[in-house]
C-alpha atoms as a PDB file:
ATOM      1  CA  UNK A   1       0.000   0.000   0.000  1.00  0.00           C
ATOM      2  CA  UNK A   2       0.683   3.321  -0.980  1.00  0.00           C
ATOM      3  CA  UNK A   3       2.011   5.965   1.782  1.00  0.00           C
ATOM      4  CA  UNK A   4      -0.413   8.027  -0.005  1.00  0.00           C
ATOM      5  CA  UNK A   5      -3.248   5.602   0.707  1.00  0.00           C
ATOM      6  CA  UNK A   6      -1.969   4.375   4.157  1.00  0.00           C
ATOM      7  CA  UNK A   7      -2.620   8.307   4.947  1.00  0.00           C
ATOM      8  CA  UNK A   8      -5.826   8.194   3.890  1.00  0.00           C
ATOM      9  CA  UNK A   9      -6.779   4.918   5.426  1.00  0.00           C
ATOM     10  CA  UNK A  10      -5.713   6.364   8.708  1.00  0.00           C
ATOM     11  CA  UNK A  11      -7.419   9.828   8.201  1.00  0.00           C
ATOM     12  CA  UNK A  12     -11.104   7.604   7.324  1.00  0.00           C
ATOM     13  CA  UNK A  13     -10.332   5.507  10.318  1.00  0.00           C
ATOM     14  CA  UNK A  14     -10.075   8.405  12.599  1.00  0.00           C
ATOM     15  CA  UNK A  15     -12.175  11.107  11.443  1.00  0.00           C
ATOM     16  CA  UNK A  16     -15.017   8.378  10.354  1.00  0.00           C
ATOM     17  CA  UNK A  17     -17.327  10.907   8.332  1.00  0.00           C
ATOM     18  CA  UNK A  18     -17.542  13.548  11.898  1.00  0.00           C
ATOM     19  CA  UNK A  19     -18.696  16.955  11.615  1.00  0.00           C
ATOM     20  CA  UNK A  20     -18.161  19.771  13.768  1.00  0.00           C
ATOM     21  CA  UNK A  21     -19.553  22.873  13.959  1.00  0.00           C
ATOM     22  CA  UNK A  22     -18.216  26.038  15.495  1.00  0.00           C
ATOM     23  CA  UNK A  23     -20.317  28.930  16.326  1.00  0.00           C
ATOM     24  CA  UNK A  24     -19.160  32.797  15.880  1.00  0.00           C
ATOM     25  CA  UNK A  25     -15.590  31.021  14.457  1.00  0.00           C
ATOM     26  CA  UNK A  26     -14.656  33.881  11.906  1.00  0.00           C
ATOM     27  CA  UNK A  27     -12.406  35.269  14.814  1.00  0.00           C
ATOM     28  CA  UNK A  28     -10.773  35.024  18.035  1.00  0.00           C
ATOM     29  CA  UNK A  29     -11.169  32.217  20.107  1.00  0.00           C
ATOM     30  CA  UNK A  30     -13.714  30.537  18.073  1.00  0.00           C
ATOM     31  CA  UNK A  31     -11.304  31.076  15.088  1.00  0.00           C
ATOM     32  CA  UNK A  32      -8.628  28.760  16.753  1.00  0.00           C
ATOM     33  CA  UNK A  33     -11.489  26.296  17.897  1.00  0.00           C
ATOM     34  CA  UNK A  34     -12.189  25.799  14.639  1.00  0.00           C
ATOM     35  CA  UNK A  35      -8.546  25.679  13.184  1.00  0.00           C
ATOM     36  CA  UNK A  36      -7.669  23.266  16.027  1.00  0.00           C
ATOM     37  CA  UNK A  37     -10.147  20.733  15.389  1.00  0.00           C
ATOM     38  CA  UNK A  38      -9.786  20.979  11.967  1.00  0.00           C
ATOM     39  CA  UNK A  39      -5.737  20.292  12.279  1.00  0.00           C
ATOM     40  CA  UNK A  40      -6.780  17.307  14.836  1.00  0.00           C
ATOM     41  CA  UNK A  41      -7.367  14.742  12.539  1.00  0.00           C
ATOM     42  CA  UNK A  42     -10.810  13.558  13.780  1.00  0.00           C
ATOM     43  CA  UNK A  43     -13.102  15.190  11.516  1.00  0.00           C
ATOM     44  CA  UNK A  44     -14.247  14.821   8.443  1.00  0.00           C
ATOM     45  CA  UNK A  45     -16.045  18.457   7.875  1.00  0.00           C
ATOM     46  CA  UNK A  46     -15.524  21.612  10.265  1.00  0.00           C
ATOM     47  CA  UNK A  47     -18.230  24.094   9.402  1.00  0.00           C
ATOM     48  CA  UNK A  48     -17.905  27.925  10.320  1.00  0.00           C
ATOM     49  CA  UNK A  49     -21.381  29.493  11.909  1.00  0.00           C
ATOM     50  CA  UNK A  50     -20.878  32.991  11.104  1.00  0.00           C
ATOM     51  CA  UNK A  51     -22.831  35.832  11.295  1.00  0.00           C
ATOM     52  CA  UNK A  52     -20.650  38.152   8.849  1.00  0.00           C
ATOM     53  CA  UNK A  53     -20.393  36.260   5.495  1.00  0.00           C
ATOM     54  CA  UNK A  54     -16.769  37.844   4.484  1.00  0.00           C
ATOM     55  CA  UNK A  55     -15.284  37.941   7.493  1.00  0.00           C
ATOM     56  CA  UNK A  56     -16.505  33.816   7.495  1.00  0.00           C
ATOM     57  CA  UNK A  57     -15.331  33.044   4.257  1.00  0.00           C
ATOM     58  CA  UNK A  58     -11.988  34.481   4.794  1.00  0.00           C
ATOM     59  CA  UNK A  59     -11.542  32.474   8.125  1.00  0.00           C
ATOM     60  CA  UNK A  60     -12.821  29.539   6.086  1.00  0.00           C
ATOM     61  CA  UNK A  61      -9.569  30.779   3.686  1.00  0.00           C
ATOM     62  CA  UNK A  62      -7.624  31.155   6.317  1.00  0.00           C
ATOM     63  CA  UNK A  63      -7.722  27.961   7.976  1.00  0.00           C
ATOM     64  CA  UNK A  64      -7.775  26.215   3.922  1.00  0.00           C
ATOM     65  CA  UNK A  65      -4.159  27.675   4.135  1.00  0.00           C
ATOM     66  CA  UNK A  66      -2.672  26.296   7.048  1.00  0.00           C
ATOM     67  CA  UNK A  67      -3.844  22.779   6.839  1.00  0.00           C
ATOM     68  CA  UNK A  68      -1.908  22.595   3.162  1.00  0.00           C
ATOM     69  CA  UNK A  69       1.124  22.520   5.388  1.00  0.00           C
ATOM     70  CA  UNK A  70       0.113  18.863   6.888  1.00  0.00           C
ATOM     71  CA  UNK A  71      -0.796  15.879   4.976  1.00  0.00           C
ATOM     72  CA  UNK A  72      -3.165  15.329   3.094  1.00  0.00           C
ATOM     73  CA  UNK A  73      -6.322  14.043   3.803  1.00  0.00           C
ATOM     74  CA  UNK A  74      -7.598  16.807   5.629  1.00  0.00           C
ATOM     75  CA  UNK A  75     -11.378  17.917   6.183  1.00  0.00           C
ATOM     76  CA  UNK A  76     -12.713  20.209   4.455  1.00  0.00           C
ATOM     77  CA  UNK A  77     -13.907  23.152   5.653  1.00  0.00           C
ATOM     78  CA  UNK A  78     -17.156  25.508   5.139  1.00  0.00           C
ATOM     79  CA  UNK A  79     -18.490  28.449   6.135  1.00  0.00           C
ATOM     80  CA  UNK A  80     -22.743  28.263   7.093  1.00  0.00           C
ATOM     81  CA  UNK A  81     -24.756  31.707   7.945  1.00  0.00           C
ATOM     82  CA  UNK A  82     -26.046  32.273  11.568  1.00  0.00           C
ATOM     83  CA  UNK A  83     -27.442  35.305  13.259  1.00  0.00           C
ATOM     84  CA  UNK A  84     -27.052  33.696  17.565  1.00  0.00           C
ATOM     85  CA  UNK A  85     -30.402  34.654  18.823  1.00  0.00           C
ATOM     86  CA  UNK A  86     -32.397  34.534  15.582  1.00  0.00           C
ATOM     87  CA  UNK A  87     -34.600  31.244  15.369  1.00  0.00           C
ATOM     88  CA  UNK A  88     -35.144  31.726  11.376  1.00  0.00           C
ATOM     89  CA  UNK A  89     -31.336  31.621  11.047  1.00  0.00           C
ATOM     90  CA  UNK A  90     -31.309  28.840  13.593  1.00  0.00           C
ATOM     91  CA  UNK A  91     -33.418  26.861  11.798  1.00  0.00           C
ATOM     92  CA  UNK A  92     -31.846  27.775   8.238  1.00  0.00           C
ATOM     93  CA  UNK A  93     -28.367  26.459   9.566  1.00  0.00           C
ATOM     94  CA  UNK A  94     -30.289  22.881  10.765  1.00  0.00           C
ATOM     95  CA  UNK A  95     -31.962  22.601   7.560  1.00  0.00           C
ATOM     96  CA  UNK A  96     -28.348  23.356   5.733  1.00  0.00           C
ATOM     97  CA  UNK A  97     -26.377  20.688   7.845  1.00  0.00           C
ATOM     98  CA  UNK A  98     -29.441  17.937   7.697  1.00  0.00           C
ATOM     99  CA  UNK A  99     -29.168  18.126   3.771  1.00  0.00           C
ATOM    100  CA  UNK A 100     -25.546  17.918   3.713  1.00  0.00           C
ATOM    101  CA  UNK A 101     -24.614  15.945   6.630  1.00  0.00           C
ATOM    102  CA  UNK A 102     -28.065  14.227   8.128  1.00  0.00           C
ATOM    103  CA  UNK A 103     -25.465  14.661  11.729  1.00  0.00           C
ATOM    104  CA  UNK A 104     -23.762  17.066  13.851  1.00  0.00           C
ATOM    105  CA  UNK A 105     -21.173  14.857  16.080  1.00  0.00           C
ATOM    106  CA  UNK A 106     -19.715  18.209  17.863  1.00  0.00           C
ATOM    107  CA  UNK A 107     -21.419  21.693  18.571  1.00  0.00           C
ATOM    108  CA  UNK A 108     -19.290  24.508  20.384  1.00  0.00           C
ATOM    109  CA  UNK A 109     -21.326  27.138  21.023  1.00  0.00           C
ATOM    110  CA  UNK A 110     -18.502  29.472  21.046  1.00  0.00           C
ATOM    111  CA  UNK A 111     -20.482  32.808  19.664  1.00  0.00           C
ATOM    112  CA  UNK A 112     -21.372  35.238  22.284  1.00  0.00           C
ATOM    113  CA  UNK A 113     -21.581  39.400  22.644  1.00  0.00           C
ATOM    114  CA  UNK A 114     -20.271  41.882  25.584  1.00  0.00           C
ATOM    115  CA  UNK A 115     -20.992  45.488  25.908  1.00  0.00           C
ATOM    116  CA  UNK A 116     -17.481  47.296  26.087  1.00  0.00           C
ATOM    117  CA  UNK A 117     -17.570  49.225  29.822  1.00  0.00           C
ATOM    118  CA  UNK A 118     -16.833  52.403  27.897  1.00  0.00           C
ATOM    119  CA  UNK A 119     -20.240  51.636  26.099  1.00  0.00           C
ATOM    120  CA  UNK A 120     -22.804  54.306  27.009  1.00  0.00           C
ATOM    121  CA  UNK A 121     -25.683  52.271  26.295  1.00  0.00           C
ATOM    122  CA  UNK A 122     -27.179  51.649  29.779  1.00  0.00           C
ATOM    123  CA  UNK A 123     -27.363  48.716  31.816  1.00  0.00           C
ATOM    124  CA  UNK A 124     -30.723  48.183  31.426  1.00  0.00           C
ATOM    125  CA  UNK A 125     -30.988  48.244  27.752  1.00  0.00           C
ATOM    126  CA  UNK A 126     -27.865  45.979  27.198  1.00  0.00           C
ATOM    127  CA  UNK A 127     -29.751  43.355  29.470  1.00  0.00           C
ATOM    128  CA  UNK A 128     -31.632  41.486  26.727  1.00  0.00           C
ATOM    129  CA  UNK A 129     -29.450  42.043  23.811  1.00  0.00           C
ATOM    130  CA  UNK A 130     -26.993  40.062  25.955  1.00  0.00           C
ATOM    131  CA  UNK A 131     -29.305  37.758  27.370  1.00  0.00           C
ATOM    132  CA  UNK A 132     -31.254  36.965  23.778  1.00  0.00           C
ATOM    133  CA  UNK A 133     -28.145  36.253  22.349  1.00  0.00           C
ATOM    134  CA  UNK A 134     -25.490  34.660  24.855  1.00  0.00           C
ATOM    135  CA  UNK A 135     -28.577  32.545  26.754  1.00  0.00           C
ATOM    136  CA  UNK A 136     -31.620  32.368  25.041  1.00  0.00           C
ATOM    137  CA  UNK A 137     -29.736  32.277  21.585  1.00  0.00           C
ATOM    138  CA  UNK A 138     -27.603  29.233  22.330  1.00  0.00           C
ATOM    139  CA  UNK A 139     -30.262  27.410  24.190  1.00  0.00           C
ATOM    140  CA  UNK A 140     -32.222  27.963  21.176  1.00  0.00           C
ATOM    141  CA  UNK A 141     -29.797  26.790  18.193  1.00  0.00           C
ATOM    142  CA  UNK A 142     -28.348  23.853  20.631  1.00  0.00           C
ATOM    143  CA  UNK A 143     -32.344  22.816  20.990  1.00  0.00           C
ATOM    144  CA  UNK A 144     -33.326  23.235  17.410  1.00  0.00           C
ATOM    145  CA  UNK A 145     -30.112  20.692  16.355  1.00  0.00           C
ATOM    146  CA  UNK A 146     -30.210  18.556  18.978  1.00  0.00           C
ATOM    147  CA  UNK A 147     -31.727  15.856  16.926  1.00  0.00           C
ATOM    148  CA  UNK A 148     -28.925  15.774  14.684  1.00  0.00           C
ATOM    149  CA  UNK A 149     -26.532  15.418  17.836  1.00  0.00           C
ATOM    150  CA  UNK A 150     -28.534  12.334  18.707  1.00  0.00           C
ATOM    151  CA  UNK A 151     -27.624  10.817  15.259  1.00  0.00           C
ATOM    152  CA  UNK A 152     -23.874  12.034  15.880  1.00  0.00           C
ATOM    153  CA  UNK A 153     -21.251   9.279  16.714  1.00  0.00           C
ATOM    154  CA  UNK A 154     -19.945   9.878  20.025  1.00  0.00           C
ATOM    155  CA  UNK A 155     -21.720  13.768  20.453  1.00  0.00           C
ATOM    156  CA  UNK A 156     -20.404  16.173  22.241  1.00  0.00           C
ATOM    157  CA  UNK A 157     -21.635  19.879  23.493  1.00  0.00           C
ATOM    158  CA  UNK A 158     -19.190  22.157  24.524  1.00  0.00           C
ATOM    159  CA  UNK A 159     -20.381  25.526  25.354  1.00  0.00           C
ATOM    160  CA  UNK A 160     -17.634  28.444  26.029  1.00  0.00           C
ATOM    161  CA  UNK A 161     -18.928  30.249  29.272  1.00  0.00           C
ATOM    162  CA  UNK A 162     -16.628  32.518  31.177  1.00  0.00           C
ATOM    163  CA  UNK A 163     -14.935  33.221  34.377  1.00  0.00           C
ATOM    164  CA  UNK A 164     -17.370  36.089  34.925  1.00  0.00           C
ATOM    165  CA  UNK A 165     -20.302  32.848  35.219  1.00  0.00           C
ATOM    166  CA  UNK A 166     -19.268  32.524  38.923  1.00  0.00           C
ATOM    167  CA  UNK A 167     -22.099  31.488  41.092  1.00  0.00           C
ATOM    168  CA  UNK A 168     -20.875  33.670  43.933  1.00  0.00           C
ATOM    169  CA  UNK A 169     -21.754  36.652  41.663  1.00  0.00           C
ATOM    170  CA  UNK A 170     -25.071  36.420  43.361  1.00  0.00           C
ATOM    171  CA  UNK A 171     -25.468  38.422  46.486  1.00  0.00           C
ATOM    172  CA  UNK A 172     -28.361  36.466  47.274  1.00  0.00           C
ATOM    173  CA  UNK A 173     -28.592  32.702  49.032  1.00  0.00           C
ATOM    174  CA  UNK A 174     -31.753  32.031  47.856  1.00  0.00           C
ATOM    175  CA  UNK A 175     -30.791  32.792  44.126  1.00  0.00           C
ATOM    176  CA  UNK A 176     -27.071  31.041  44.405  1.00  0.00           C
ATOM    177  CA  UNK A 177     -29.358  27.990  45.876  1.00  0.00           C
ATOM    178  CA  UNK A 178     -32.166  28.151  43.255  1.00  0.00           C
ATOM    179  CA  UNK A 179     -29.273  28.340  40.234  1.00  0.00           C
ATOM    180  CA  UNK A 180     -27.364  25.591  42.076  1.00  0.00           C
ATOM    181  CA  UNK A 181     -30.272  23.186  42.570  1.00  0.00           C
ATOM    182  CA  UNK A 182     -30.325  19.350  41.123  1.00  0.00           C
ATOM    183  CA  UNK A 183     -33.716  20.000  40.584  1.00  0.00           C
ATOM    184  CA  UNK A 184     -33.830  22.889  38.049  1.00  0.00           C
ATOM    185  CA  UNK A 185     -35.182  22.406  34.487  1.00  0.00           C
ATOM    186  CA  UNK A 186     -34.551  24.453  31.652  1.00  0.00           C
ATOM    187  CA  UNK A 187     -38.378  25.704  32.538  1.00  0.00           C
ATOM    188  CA  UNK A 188     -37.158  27.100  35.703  1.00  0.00           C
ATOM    189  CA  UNK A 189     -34.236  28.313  34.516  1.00  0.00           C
ATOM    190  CA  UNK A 190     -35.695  30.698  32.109  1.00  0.00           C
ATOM    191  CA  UNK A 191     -38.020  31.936  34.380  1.00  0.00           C
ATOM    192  CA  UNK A 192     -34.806  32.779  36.477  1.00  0.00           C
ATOM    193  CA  UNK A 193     -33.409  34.552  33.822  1.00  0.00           C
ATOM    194  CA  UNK A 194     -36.580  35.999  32.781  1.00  0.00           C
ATOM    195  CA  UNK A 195     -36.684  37.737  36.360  1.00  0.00           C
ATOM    196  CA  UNK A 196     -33.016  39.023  36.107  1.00  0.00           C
ATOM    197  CA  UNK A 197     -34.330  40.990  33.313  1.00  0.00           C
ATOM    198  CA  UNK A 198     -37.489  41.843  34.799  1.00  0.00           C
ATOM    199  CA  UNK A 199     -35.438  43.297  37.942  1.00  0.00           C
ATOM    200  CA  UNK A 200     -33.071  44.936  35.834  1.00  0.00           C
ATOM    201  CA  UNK A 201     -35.604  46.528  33.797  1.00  0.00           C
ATOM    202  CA  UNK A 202     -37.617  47.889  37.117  1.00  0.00           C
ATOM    203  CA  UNK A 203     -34.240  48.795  38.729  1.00  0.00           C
ATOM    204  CA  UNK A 204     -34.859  46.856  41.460  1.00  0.00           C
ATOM    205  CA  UNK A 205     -31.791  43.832  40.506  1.00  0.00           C
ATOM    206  CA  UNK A 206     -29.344  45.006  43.515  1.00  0.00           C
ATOM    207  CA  UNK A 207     -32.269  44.980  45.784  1.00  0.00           C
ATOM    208  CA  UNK A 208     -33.419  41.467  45.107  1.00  0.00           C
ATOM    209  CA  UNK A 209     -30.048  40.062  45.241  1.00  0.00           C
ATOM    210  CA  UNK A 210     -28.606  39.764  41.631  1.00  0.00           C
ATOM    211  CA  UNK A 211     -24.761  40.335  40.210  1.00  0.00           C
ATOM    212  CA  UNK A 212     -23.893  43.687  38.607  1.00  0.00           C
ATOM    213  CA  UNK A 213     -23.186  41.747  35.328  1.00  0.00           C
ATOM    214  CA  UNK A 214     -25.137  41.223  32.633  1.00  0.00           C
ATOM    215  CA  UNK A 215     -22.247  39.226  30.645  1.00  0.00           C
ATOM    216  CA  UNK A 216     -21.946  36.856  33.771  1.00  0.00           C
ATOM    217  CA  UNK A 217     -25.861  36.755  34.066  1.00  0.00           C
ATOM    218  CA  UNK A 218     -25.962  35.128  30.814  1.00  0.00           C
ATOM    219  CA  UNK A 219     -22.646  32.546  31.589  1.00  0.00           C
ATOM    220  CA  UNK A 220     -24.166  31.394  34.679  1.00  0.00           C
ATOM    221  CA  UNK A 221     -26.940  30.486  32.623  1.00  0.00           C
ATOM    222  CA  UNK A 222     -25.208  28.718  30.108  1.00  0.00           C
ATOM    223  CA  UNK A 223     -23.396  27.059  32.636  1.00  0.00           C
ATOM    224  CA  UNK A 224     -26.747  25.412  34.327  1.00  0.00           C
ATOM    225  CA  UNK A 225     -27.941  24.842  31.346  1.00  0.00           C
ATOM    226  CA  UNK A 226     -24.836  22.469  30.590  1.00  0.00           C
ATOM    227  CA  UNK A 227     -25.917  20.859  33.865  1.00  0.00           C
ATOM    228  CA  UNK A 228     -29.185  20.397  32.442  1.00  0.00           C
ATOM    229  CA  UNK A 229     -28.393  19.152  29.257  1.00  0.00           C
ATOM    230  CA  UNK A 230     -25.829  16.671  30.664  1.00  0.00           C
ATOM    231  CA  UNK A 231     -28.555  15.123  32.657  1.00  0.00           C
ATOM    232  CA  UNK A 232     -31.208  15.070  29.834  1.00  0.00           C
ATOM    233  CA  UNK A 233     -29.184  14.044  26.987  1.00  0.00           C
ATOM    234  CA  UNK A 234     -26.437  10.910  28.848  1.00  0.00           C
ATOM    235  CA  UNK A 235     -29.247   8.113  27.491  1.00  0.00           C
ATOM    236  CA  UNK A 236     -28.773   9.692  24.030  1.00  0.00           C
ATOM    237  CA  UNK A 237     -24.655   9.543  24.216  1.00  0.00           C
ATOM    238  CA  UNK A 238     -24.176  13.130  24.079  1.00  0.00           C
ATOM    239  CA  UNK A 239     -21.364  14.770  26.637  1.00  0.00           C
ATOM    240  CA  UNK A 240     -22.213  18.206  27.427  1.00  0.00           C
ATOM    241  CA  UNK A 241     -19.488  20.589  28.950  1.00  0.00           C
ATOM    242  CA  UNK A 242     -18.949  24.085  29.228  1.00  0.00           C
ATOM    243  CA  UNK A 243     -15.696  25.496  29.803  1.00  0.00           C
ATOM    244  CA  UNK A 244     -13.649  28.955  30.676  1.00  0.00           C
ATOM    245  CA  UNK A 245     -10.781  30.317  27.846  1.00  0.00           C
ATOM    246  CA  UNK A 246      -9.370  32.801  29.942  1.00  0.00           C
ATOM    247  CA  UNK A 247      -8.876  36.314  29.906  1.00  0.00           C
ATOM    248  CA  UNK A 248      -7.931  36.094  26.330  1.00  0.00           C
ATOM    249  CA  UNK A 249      -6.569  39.083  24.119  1.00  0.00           C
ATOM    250  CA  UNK A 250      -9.517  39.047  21.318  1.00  0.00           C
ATOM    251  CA  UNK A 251     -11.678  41.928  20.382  1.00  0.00           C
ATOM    252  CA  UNK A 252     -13.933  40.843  22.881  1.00  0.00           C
ATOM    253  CA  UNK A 253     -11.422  42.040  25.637  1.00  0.00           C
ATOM    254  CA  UNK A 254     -10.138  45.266  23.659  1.00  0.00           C
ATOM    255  CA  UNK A 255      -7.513  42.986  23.469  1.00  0.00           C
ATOM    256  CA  UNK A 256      -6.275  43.789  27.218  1.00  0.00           C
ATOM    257  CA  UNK A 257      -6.575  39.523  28.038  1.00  0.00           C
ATOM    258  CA  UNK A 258      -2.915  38.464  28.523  1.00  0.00           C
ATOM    259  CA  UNK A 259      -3.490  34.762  27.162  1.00  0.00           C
ATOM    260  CA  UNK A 260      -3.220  34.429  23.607  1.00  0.00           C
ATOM    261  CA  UNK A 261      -6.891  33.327  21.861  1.00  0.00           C
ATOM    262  CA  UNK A 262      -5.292  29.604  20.422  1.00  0.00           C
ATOM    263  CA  UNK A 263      -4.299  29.325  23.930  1.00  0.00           C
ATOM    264  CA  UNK A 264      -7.750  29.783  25.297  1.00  0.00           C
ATOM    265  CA  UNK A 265      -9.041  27.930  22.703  1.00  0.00           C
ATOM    266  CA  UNK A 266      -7.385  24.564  23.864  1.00  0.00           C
ATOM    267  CA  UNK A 267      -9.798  24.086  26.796  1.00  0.00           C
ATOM    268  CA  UNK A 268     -12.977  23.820  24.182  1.00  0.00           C
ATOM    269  CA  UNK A 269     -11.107  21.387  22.099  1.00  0.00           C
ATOM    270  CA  UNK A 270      -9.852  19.223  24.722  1.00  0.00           C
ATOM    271  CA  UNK A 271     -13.540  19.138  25.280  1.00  0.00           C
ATOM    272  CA  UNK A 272     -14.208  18.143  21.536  1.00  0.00           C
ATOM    273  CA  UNK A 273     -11.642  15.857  21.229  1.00  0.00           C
ATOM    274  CA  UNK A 274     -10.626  13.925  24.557  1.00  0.00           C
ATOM    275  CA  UNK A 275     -10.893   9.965  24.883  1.00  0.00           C
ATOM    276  CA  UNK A 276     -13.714   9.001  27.383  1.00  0.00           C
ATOM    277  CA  UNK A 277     -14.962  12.456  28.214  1.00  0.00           C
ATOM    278  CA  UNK A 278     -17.288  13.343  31.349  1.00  0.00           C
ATOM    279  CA  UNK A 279     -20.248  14.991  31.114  1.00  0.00           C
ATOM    280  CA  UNK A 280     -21.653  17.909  32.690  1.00  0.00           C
ATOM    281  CA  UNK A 281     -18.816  19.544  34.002  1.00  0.00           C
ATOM    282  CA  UNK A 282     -17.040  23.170  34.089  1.00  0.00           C
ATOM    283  CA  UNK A 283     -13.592  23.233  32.927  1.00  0.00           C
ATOM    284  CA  UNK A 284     -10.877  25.818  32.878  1.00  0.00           C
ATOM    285  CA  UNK A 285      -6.901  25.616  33.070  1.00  0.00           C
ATOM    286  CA  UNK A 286      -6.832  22.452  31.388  1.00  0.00           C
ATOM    287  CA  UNK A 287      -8.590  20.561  34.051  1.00  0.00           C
ATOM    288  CA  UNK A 288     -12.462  20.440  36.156  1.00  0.00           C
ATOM    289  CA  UNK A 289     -13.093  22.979  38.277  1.00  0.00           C
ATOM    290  CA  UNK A 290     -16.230  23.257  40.718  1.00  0.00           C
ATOM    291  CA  UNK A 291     -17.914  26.064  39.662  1.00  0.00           C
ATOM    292  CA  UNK A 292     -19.900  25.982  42.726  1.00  0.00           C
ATOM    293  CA  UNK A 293     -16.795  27.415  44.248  1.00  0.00           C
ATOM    294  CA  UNK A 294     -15.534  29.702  41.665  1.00  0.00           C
END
């Protein structure tokens, strides 16, 4: 045999047909994600969720580039439209990867937003922009292609939350035990969120015992809702994770984060990629943390 075909024996073996998807990957941290599973060898297809359409295709280019310095095979890679928070585009994307793929085996909900703190906009009207988009937008798009997970050979969910999702953000006992409850169901945990935004509409947030953060609002949220997916999804095979990049020097930070974005990127693929991964846990510096304590 060929070393030509041994290579490509060995690529089929490993990637055997596996799609990923990466969510806002046309830069930063979700850029590397992308790049990084892509250069791993266990996929098939990587495909770019994008909101901008140039700024995706020339990520899409970008990443084309640097796998022509390994061996060939290597998966291809393709750029798909979504707008986080918009359930036409949602559903657009799942239609897209159904007729191409009929699978997803790996989502990283990577895409996010965060007012700059020299943004005048006022807390109360960046509340649900943030919360539409970081929460409610990737509980949405992870629901709506869930059912393509299920058909995905050995699944995974990683979702990138943040340092800022501390549970100890919350003044109040009663919220920090309602958030940390085994009991809570995505139900109750949008009604939580729901009453954030009520509060901080009414200005009455710092009275009833929220955090000062919108941004972390919507982290702690996506980090129960990795709790609750992780319990709900284990009889289907699907691992669901969430996991902290760091203070990472991206747009996102003004580029102030001291750890470079394919460094913070690493914890989301080890997610991805790792043989006989956990489920429902919240990982940062390479390893589980208890986020309970963070």
């Amino acid at each position: 045999m060929s070393s030509s075909i041994a290579a490509a024996a060995a690529f089929t073996a490993q990637a055997s047909n596996r799609i990923a998807l990466v969510t806002g990957a046309n830069k930063g941290i979700g850029f590397y994600i992308a790049l990084q599973l892509a250069m791993s060898g266990l996929f098939s297809h990587i495909i770019l969720g994008c909101r901008d359409a140039t700024r995706g295709q020339t990520a899409v280019s970008d990443i084309v580039s640097q796998l022509k310095t390994l061996p060939s095979p290597t998966p291809s890679v393709s750029y798909l439209p979504l707008t986080l928070g918009n359930k036409e585009s949602h559903a657009n994307l799942k239609q897209s990867l159904e007729q191409s793929f009929g699978k997803v085996d790996v989502l990283v909900n990577n895409a996010a937003i965060a007012f700059k703190n020299a943004d005048p906009t006022p807390h109360e009207e960046q509340c649900k922009p943030t919360l539409d988009v970081n929460f409610r937008g990737t509980v949405d798009l992870t629901n709506e292609l869930l059912p393509l997970l299920r058909r995905g050979s050995d699944a995974r969910i990683v979702n990138v939350a943040s340092m800022s999702g501390y549970l100890s953000q919350l003044p109040s006992r009663e919220l920090r035990s309602k958030f940390a409850s085994e009991g809570i169901t995505m139900s109750k945990l949008h009604n939580l969120v729901d009453q954030y935004e009520q509060d901080v509409e009414q200005g009455t947030y710092i009275k009833n015992g929220w955090g000062r953060s919108n941004y972390g609002m919507s982290k702690l949220a996506v980090i129960v809702a990795t709790r609750i997916w992780a319990k709900e999804e284990a009889a289907n095979g699907i691992s669901v994770n969430c996991c902290c990049p760091g203070y990472c020097d991206t747009d996102m930070t003004s580029h102030r984060g001291s750890r470079p974005p394919e460094e913070g990127a690493k914890n989301a693929v080890m997610l991805a990629t790792m043989e006989n991964i956990f489920t429902g846990q919240y990982f940062a510096n390479y390893e589980v943390n208890d986020w309970l304590e963070t």
